[in-house]
N, C-alpha and C. Protein backbone atom coordinates (compact mmCIF):
# COMPACT_ATOMS: atom_id res chain seq x y z
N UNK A 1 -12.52 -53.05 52.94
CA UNK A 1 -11.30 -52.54 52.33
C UNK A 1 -11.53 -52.42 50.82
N UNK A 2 -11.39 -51.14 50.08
CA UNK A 2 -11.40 -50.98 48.68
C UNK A 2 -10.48 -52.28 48.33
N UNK A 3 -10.90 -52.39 46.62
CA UNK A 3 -10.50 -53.15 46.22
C UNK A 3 -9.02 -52.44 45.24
N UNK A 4 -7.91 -52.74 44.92
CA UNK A 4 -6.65 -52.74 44.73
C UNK A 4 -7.09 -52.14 43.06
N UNK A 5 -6.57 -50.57 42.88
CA UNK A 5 -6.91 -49.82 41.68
C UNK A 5 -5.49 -50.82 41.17
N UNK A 6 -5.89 -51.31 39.81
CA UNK A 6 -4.53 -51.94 39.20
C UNK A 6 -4.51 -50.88 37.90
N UNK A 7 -2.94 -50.59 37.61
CA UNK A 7 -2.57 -50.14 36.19
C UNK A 7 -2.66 -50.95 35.26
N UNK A 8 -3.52 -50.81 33.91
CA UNK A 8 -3.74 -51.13 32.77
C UNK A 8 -3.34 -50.58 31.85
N UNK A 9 -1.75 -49.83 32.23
CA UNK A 9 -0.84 -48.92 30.98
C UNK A 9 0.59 -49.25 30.42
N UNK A 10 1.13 -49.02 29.47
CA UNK A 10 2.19 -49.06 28.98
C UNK A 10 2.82 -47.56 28.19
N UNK A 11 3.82 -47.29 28.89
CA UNK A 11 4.72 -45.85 28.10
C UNK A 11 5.35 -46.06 26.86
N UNK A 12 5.06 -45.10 25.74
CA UNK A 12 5.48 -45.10 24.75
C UNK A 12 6.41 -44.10 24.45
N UNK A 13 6.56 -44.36 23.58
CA UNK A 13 7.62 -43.21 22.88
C UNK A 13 7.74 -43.52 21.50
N UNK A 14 7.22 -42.10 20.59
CA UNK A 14 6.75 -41.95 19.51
C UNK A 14 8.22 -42.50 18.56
N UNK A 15 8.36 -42.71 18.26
CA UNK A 15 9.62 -43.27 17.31
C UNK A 15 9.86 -42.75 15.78
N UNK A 16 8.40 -42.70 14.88
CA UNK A 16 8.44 -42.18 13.92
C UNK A 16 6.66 -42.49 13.05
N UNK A 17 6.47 -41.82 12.10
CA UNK A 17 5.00 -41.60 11.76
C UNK A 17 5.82 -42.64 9.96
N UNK A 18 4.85 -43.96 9.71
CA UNK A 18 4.47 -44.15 8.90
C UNK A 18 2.88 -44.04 8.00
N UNK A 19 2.92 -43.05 6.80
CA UNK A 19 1.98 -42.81 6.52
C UNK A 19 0.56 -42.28 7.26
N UNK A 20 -0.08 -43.21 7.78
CA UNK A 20 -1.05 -42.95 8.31
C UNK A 20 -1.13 -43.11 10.16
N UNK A 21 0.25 -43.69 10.41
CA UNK A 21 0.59 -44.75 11.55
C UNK A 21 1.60 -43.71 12.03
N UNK A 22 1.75 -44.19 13.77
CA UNK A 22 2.76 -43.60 14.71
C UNK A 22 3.02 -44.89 14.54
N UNK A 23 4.47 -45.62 14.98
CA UNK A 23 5.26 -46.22 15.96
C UNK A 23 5.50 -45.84 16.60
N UNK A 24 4.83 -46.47 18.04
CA UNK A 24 5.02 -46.48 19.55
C UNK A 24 6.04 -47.24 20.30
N UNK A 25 7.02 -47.02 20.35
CA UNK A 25 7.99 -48.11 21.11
C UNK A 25 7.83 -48.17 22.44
N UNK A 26 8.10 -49.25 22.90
CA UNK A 26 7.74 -49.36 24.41
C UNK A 26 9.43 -49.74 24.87
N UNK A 27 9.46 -49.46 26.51
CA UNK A 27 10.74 -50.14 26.99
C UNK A 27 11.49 -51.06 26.48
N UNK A 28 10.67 -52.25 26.29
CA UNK A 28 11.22 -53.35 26.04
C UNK A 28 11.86 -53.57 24.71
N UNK A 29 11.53 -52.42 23.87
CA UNK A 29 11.84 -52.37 22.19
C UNK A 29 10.24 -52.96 21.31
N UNK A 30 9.48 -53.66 21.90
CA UNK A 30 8.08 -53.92 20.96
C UNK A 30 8.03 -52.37 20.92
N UNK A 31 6.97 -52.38 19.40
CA UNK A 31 6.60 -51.40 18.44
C UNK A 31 5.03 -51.93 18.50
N UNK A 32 4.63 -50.81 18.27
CA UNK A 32 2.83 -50.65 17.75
C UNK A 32 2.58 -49.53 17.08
N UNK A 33 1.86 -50.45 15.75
CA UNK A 33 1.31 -48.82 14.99
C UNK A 33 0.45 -48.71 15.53
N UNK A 34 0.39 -47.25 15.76
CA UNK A 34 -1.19 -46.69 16.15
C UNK A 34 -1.70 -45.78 14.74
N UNK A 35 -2.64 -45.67 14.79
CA UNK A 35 -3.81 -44.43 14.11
C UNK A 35 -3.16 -42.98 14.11
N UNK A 36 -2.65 -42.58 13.84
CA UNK A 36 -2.24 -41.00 14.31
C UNK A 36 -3.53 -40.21 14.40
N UNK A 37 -4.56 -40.63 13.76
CA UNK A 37 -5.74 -40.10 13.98
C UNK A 37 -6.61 -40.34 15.63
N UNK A 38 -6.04 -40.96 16.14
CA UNK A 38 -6.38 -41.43 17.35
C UNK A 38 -5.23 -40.70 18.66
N UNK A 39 -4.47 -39.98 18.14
CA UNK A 39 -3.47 -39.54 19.22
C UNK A 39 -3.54 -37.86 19.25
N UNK A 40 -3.43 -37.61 20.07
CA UNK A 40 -3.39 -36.28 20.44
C UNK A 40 -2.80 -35.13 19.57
N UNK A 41 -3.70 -33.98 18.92
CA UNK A 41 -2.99 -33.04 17.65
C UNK A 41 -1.50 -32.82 17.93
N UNK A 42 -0.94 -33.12 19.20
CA UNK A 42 0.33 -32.11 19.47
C UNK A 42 1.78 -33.22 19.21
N UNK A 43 1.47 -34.19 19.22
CA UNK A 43 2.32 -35.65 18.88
C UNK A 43 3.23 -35.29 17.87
N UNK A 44 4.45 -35.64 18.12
CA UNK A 44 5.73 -35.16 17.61
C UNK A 44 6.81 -36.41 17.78
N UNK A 45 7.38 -36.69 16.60
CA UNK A 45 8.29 -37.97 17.19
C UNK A 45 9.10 -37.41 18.70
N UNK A 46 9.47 -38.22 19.09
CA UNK A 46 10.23 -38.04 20.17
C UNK A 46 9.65 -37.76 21.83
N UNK A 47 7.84 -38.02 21.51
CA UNK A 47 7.53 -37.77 22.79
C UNK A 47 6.65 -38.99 23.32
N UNK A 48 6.40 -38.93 24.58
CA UNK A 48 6.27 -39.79 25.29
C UNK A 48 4.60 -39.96 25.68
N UNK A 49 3.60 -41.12 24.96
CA UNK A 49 2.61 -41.76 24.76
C UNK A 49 2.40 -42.88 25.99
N UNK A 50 1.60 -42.64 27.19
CA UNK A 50 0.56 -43.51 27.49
C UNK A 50 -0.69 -44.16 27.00
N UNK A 51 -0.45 -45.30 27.11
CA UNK A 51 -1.19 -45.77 26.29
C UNK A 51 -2.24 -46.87 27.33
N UNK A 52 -3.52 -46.44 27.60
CA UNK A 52 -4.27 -47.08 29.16
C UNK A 52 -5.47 -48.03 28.50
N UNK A 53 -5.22 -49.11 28.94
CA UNK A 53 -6.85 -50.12 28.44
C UNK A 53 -7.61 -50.46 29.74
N UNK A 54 -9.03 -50.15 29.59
CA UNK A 54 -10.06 -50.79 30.43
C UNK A 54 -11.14 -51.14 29.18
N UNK A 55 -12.01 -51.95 30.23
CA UNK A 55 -13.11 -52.59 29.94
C UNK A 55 -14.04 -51.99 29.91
N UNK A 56 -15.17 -52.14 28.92
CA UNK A 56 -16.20 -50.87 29.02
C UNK A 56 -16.68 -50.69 30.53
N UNK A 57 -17.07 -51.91 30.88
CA UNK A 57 -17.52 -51.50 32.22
C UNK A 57 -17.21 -50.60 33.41
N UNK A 58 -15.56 -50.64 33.24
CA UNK A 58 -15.12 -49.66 33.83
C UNK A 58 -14.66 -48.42 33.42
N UNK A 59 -14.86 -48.08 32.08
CA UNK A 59 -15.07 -46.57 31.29
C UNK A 59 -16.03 -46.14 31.94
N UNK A 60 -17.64 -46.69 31.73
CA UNK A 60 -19.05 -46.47 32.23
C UNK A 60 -18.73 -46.22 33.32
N UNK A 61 -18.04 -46.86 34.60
CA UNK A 61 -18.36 -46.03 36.02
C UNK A 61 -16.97 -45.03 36.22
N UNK A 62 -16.17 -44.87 34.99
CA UNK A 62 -15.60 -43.76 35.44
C UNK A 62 -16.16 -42.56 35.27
N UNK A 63 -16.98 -42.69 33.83
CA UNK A 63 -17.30 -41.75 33.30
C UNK A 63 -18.78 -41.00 34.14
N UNK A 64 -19.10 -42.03 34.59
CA UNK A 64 -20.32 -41.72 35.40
C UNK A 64 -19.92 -41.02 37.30
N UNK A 65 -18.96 -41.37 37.39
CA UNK A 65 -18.09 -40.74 38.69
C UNK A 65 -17.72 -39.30 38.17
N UNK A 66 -17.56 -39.05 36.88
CA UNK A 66 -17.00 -38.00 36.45
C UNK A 66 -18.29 -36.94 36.51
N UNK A 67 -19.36 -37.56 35.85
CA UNK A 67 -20.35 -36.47 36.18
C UNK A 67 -21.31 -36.68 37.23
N UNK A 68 -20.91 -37.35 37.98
CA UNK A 68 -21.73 -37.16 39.40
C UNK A 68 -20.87 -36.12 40.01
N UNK A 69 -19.15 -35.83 39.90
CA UNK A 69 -18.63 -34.98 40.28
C UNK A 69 -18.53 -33.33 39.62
N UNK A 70 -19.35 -33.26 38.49
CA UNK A 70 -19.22 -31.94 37.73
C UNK A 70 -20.77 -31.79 38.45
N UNK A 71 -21.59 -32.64 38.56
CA UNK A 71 -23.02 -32.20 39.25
C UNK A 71 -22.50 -31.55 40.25
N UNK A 72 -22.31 -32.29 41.12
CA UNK A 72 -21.60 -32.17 42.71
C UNK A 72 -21.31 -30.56 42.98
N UNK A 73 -20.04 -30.47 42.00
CA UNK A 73 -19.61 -29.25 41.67
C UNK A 73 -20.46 -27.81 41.43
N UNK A 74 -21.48 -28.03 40.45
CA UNK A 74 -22.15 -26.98 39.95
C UNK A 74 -23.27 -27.21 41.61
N UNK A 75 -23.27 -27.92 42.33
CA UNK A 75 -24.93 -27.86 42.72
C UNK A 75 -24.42 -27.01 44.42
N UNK A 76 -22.56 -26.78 44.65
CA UNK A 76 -21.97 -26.87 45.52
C UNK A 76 -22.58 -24.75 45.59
C-alpha cells in the first residue's frame, strides 16, 4: 500500500506589500513577510498565495519524476 501523500501547505492571502515584503495572512489571522522577490510577477494585494514546504529530499524525487516523465513523453 502507497504510503499516505500528506499536505505541507498553508493559504494565503496577500494583505499588503511593505517595502520590499508581501504580508501573507493566513486563516487564522498570523501574518508572514515574504520576499516579494520570491512570489510570482502577477501578485496583487488581495490574492490568494499557497505557500508548500518539503524537504530537499523530496524536491529531488519530485523533480526527478518530473523528468523521467518529460523523457517518457518525448521518447513516446
Amino acid at each position: 500500500m502507497p504510503a499516505k501523500e500528506l499536505d505541507y501547505s498553508v493559504a494565503t492571502t496577500v494583505k499588503r506589500f511593505e517595502g520590499r515584503f508581501a504580508v501573507l495572512e493566513m486563516a487564522d489571522q498570523q501574518t508572514i513577510r515574504w520576499p516579494i522577490k520570491n512570489l510570482p510577477d502577477d501578485v496583487q494585494e488581495g490574492v490568494s498565495v499557497r505557500l508548500s514546504l518539503m524537504t530537499a529530499k523530496i524536491d529531488d524525487e519530485a523533480r526527478a519524476q518530473l523528468a523521467r516523465a518529460v523523457i517518457n513523453s518525448l521518447l513516446s
